[in-house]
C-alpha atoms as a PDB file:
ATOM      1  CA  UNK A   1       0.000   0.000   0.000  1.00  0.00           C
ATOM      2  CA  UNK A   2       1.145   3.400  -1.035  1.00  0.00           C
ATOM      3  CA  UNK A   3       1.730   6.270   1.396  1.00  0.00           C
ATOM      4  CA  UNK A   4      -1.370   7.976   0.072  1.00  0.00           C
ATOM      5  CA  UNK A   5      -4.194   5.096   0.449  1.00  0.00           C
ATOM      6  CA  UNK A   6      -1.767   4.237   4.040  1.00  0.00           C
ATOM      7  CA  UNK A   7      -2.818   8.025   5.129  1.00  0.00           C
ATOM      8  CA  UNK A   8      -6.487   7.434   3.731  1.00  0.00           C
ATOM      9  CA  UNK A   9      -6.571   4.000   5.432  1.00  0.00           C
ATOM     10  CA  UNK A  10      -6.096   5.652   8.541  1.00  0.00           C
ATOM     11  CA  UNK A  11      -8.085   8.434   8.079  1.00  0.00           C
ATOM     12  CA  UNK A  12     -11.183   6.365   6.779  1.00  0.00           C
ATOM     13  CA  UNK A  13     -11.083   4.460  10.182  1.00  0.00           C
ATOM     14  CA  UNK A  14     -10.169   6.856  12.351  1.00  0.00           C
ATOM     15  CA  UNK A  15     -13.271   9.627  11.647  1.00  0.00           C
ATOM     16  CA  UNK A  16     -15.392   7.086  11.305  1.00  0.00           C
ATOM     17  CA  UNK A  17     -14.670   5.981  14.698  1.00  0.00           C
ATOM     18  CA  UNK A  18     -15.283   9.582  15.532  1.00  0.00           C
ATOM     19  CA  UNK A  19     -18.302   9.558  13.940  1.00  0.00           C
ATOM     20  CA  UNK A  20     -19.445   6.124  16.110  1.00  0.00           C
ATOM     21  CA  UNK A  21     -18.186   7.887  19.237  1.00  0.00           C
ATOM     22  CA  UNK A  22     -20.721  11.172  18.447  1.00  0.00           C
ATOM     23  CA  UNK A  23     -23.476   9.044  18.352  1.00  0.00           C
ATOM     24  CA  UNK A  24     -23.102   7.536  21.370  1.00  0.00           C
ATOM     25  CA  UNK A  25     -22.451  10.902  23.062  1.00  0.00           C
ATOM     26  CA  UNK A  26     -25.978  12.135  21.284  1.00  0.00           C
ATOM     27  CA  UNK A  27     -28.245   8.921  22.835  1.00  0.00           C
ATOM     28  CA  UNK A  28     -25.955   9.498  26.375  1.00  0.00           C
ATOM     29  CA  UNK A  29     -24.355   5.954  26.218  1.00  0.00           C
ATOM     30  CA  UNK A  30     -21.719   5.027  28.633  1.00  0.00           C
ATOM     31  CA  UNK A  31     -18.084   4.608  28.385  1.00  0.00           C
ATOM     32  CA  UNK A  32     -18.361   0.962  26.600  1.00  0.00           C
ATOM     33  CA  UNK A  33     -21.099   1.772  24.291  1.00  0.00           C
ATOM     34  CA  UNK A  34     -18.658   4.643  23.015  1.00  0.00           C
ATOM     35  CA  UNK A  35     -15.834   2.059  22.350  1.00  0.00           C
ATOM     36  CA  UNK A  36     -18.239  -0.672  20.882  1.00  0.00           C
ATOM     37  CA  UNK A  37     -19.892   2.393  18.308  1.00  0.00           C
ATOM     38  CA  UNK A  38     -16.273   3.816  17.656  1.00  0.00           C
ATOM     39  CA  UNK A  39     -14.793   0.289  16.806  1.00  0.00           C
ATOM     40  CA  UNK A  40     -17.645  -0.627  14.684  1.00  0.00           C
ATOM     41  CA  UNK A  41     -18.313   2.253  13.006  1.00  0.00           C
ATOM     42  CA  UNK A  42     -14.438   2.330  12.327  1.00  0.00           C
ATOM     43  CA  UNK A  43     -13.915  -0.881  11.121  1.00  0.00           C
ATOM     44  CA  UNK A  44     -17.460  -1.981   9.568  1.00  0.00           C
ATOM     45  CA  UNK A  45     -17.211  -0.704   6.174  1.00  0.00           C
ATOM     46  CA  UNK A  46     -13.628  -2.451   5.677  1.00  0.00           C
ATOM     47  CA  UNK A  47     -14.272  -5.661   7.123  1.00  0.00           C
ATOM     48  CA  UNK A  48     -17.126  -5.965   4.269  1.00  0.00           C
ATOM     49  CA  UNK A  49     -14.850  -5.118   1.610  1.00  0.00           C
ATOM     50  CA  UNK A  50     -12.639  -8.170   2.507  1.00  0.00           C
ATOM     51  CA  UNK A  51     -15.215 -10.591   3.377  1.00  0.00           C
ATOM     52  CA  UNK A  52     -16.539 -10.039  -0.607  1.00  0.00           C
ATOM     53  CA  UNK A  53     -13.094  -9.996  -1.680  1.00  0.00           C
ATOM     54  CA  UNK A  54     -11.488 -12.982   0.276  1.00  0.00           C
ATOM     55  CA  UNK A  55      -9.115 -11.007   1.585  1.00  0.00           C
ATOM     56  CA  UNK A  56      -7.891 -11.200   5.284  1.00  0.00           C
ATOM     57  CA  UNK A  57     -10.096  -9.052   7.655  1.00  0.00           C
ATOM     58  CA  UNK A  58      -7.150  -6.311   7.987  1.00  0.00           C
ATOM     59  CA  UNK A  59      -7.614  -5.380  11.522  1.00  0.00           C
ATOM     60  CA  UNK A  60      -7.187  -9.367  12.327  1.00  0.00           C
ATOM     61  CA  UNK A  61      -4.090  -9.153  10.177  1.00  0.00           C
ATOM     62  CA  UNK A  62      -2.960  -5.498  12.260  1.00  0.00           C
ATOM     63  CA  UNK A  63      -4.578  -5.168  15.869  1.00  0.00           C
ATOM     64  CA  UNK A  64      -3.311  -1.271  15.519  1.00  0.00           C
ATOM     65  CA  UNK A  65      -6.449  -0.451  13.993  1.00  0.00           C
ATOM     66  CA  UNK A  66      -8.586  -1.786  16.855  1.00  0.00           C
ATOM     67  CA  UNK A  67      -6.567   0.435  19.095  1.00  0.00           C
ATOM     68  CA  UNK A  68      -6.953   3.371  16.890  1.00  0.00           C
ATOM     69  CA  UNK A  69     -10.592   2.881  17.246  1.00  0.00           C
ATOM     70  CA  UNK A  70     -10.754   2.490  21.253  1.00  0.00           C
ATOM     71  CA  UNK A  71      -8.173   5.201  22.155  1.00  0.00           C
ATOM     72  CA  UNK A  72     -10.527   6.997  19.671  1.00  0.00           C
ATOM     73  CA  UNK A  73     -13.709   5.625  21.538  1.00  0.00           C
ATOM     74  CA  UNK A  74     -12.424   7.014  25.271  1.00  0.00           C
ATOM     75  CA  UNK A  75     -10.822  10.127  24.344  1.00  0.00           C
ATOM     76  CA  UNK A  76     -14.395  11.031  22.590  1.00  0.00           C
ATOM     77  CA  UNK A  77     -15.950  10.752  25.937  1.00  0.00           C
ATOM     78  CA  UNK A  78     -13.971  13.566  27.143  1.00  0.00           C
ATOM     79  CA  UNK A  79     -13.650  15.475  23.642  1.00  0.00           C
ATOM     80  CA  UNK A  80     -17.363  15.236  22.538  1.00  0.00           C
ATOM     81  CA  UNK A  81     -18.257  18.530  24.434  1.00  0.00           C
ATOM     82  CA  UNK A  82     -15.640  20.318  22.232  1.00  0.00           C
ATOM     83  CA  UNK A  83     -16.391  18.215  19.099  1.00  0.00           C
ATOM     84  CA  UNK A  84     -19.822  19.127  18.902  1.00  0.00           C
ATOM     85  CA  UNK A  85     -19.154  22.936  19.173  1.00  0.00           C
ATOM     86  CA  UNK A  86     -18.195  22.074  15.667  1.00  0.00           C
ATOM     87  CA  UNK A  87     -20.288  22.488  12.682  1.00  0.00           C
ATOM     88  CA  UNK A  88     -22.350  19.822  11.820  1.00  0.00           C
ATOM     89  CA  UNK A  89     -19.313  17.654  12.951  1.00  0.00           C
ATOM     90  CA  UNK A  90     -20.981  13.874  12.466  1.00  0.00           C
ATOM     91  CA  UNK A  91     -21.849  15.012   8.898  1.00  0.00           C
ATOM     92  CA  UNK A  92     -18.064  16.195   8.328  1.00  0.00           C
ATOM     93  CA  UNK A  93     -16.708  13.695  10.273  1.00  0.00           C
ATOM     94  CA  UNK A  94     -18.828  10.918   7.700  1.00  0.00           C
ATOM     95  CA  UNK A  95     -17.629  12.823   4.958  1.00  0.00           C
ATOM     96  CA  UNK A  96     -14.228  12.631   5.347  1.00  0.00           C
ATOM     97  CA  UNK A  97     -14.650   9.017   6.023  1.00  0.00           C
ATOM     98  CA  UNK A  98     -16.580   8.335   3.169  1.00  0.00           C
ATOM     99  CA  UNK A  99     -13.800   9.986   0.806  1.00  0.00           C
ATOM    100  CA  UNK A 100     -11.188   8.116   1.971  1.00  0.00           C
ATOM    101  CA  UNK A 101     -12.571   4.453   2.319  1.00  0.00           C
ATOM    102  CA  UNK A 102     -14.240   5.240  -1.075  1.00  0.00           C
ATOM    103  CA  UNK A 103     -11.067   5.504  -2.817  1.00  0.00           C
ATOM    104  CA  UNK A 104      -9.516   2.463  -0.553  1.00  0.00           C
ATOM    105  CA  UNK A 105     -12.352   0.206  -1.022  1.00  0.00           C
ATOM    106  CA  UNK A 106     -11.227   0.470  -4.788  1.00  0.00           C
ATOM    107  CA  UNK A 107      -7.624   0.374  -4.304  1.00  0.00           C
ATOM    108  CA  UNK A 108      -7.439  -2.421  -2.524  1.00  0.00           C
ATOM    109  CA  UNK A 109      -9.854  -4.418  -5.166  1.00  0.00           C
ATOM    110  CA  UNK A 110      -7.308  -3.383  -7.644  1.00  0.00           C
ATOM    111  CA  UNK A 111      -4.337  -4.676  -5.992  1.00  0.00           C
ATOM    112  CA  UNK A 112      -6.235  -7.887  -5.699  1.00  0.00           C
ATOM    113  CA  UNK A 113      -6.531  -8.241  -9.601  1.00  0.00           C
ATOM    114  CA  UNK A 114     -10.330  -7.443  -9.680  1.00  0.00           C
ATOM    115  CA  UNK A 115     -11.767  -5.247 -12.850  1.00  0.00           C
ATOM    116  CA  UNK A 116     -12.906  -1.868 -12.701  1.00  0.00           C
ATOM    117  CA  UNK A 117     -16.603  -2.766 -11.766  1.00  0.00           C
ATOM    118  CA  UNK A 118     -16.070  -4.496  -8.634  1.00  0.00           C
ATOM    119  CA  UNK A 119     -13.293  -2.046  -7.944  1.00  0.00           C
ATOM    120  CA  UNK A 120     -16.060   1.076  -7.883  1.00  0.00           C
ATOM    121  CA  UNK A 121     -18.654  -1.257  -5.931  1.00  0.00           C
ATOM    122  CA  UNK A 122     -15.939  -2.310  -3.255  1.00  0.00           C
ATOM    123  CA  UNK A 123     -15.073   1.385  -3.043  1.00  0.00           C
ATOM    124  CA  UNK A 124     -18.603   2.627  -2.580  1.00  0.00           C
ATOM    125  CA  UNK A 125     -19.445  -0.630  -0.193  1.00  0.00           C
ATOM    126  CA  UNK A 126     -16.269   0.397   2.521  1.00  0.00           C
ATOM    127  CA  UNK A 127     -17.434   3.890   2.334  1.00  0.00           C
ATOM    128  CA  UNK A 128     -21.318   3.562   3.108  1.00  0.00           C
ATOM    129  CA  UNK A 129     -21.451   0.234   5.056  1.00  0.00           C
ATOM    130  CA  UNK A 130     -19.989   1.780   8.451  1.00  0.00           C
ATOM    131  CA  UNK A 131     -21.971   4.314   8.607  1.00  0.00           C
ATOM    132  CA  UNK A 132     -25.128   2.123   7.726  1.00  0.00           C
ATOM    133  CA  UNK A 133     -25.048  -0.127  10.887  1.00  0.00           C
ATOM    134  CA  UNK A 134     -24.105   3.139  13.018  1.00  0.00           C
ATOM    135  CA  UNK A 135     -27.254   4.654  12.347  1.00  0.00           C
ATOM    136  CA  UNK A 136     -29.078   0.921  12.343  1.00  0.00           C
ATOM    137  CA  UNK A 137     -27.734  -0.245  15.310  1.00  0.00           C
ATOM    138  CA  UNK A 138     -28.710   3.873  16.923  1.00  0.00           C
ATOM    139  CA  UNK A 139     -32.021   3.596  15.548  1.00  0.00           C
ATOM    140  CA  UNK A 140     -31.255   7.163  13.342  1.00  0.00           C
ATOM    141  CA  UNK A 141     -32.212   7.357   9.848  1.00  0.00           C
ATOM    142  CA  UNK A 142     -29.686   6.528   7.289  1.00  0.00           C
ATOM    143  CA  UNK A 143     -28.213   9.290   5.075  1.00  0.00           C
ATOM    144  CA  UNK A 144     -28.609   7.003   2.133  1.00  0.00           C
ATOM    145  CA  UNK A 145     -32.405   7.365   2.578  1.00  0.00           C
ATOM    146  CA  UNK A 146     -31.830  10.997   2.243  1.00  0.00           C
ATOM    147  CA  UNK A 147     -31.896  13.018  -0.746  1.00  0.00           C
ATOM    148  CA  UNK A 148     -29.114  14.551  -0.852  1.00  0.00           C
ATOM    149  CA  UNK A 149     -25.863  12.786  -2.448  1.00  0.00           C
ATOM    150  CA  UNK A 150     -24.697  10.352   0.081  1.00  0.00           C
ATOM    151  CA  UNK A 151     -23.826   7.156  -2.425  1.00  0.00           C
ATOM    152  CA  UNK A 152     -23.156   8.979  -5.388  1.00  0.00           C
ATOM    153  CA  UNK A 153     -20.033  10.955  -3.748  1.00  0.00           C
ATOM    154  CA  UNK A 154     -19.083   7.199  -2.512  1.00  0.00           C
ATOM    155  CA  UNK A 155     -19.250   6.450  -6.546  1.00  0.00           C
ATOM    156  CA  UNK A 156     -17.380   8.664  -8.004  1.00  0.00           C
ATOM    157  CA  UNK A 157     -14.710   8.742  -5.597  1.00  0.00           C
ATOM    158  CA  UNK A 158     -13.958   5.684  -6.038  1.00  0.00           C
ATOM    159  CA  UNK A 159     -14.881   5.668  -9.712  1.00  0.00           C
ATOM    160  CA  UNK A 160     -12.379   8.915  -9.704  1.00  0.00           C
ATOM    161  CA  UNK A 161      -9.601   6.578  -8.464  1.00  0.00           C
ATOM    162  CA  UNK A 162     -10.258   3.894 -10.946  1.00  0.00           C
ATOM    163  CA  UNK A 163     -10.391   5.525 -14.040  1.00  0.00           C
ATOM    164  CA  UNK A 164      -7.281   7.793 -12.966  1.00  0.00           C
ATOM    165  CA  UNK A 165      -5.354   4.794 -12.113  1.00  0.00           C
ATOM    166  CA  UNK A 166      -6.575   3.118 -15.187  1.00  0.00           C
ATOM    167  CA  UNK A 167      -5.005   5.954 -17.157  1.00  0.00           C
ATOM    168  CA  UNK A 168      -1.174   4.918 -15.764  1.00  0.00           C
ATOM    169  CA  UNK A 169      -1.775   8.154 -13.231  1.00  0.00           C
ATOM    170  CA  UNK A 170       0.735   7.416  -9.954  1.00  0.00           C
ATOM    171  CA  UNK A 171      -0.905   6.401  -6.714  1.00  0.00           C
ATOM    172  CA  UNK A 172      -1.164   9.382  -4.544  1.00  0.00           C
ATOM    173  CA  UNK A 173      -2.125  11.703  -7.601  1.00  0.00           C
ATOM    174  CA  UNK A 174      -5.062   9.020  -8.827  1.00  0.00           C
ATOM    175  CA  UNK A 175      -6.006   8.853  -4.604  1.00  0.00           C
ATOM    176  CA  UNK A 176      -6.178  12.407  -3.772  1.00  0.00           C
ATOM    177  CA  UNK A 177      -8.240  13.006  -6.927  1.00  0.00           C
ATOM    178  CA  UNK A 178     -10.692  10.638  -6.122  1.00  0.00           C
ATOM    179  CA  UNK A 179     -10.749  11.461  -2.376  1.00  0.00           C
ATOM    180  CA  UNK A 180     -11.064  15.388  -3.275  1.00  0.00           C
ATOM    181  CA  UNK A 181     -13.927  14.405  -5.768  1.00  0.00           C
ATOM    182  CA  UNK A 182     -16.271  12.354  -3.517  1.00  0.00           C
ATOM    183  CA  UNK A 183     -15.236  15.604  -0.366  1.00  0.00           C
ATOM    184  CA  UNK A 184     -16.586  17.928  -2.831  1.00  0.00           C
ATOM    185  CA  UNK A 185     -19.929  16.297  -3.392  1.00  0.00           C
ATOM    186  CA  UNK A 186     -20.795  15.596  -0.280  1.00  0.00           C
ATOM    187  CA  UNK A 187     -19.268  18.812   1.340  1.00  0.00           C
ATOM    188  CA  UNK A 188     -21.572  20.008  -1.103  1.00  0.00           C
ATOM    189  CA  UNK A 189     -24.436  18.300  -0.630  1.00  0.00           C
ATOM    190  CA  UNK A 190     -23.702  19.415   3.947  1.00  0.00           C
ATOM    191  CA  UNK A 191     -23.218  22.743   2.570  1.00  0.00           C
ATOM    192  CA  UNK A 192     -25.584  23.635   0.041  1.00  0.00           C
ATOM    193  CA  UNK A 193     -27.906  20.680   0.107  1.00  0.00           C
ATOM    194  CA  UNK A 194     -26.570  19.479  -3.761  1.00  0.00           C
ATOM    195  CA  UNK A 195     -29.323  16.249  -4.539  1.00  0.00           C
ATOM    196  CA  UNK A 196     -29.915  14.433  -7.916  1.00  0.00           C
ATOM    197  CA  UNK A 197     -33.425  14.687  -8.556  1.00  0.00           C
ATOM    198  CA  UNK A 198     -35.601  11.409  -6.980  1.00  0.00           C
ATOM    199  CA  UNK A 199     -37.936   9.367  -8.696  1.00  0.00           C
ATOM    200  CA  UNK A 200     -41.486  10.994  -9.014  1.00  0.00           C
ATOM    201  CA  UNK A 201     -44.074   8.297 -10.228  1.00  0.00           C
ATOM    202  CA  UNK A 202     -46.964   9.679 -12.734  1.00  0.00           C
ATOM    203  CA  UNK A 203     -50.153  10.750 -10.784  1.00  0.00           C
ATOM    204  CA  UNK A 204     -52.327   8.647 -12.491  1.00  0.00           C
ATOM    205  CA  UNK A 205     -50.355   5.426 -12.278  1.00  0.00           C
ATOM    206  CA  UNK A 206     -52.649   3.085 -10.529  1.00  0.00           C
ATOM    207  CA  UNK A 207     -51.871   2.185  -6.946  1.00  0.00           C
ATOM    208  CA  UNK A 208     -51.631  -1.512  -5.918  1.00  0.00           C
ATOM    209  CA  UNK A 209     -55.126  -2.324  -3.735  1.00  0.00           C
END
């Protein structure tokens, strides 16, 4: 792994640990339910992306992620006071995570010698799935029930990556375009509300009895 996706790696499981531990601190959970929502939410998104790809689970393979996520987890229940002082800091926090696991998810389904298709699905998969059972398991709404871009920042992240790196682009230049791409959409969609437009059915379609 390159020093770029190494930095995203971290960063993807990091604020999403951050993201698990604001949660908690919303629904007043105590000190384990922080470190069981920070190493979830941390680590949920790329333990699905190597269960579908085969690969070892990679925080079996390196415990240091585990400890990212729990030193994360208890210094939130200090720091979550101050965090939230922040502007929309979950929805940031998510952001950033979804960015950098969306060009990961990819990355690492390239490295494995899988095509382009399962590359963008792997990278859109790691991005969305922690997040998913966060707000599950919290009993919140998901953001990819909302309408504003959630997935399709996930998508073209990683679809960013893979067509740069399909062009013979060098790692960290093909990662940081893809991670920049999906942070743009979605800081736009937390900033100005930027949706694609949703399905409307015709008026006079008739309803199922």
């Amino acid at each position: 792994m390159t020093g770029m996706l190494q930095v995203l790696d971290f960063l993807g499981v990091a604020v999403f640990a951050v993201t698990g531990a604001i949660v908690a601190s919303r629904l007043r959970l105590d000190m384990l339910a922080f470190l069981f929502f920070a190493v979830f939410t941390g680590v949920g998104g790329g333990t699905l992306r190597d269960l579908l790809l085969g690969a070892p689970v990679f925080w079996v393979e390196n415990q240091i992620y585990l400890i990212v996520c729990v030193a994360i987890g208890a210094a939130m229940w200090g720091l979550a006071p101050f965090v939230e002082r922040i502007s929309k800091p979950l929805r940031w926090a998510d952001a950033l995570g979804l960015s950098a696991y969306s060009v990961l998810g990819a990355a690492k389904a390239l490295s494995l010698g899988h095509g382009a298709m399962v590359a963008v699905l792997m990278g859109v998969s790691t991005a969305t799935f922690g997040g998913i059972i966060r707000d599950t398991v919290a009993g919140l709404p998901s953001a990819i029930l909302k309408r504003e871009i959630y997935i399709t920042a996930a998508f073209a992240g990683a679809g960013g990556y893979v067509l740069l790196w399909s062009l013979g682009i060098p790692g960290w230049p093909s990662a940081l375009g893809g991670f920049a791409l999906a942070l743009g959409l979605r800081g736009g969609a937390i900033m100005r509300e930027w949706s694609l437009p949703s399905y409307q059915p015709p008026e006079d379609r008739t309803k199922d009895p």
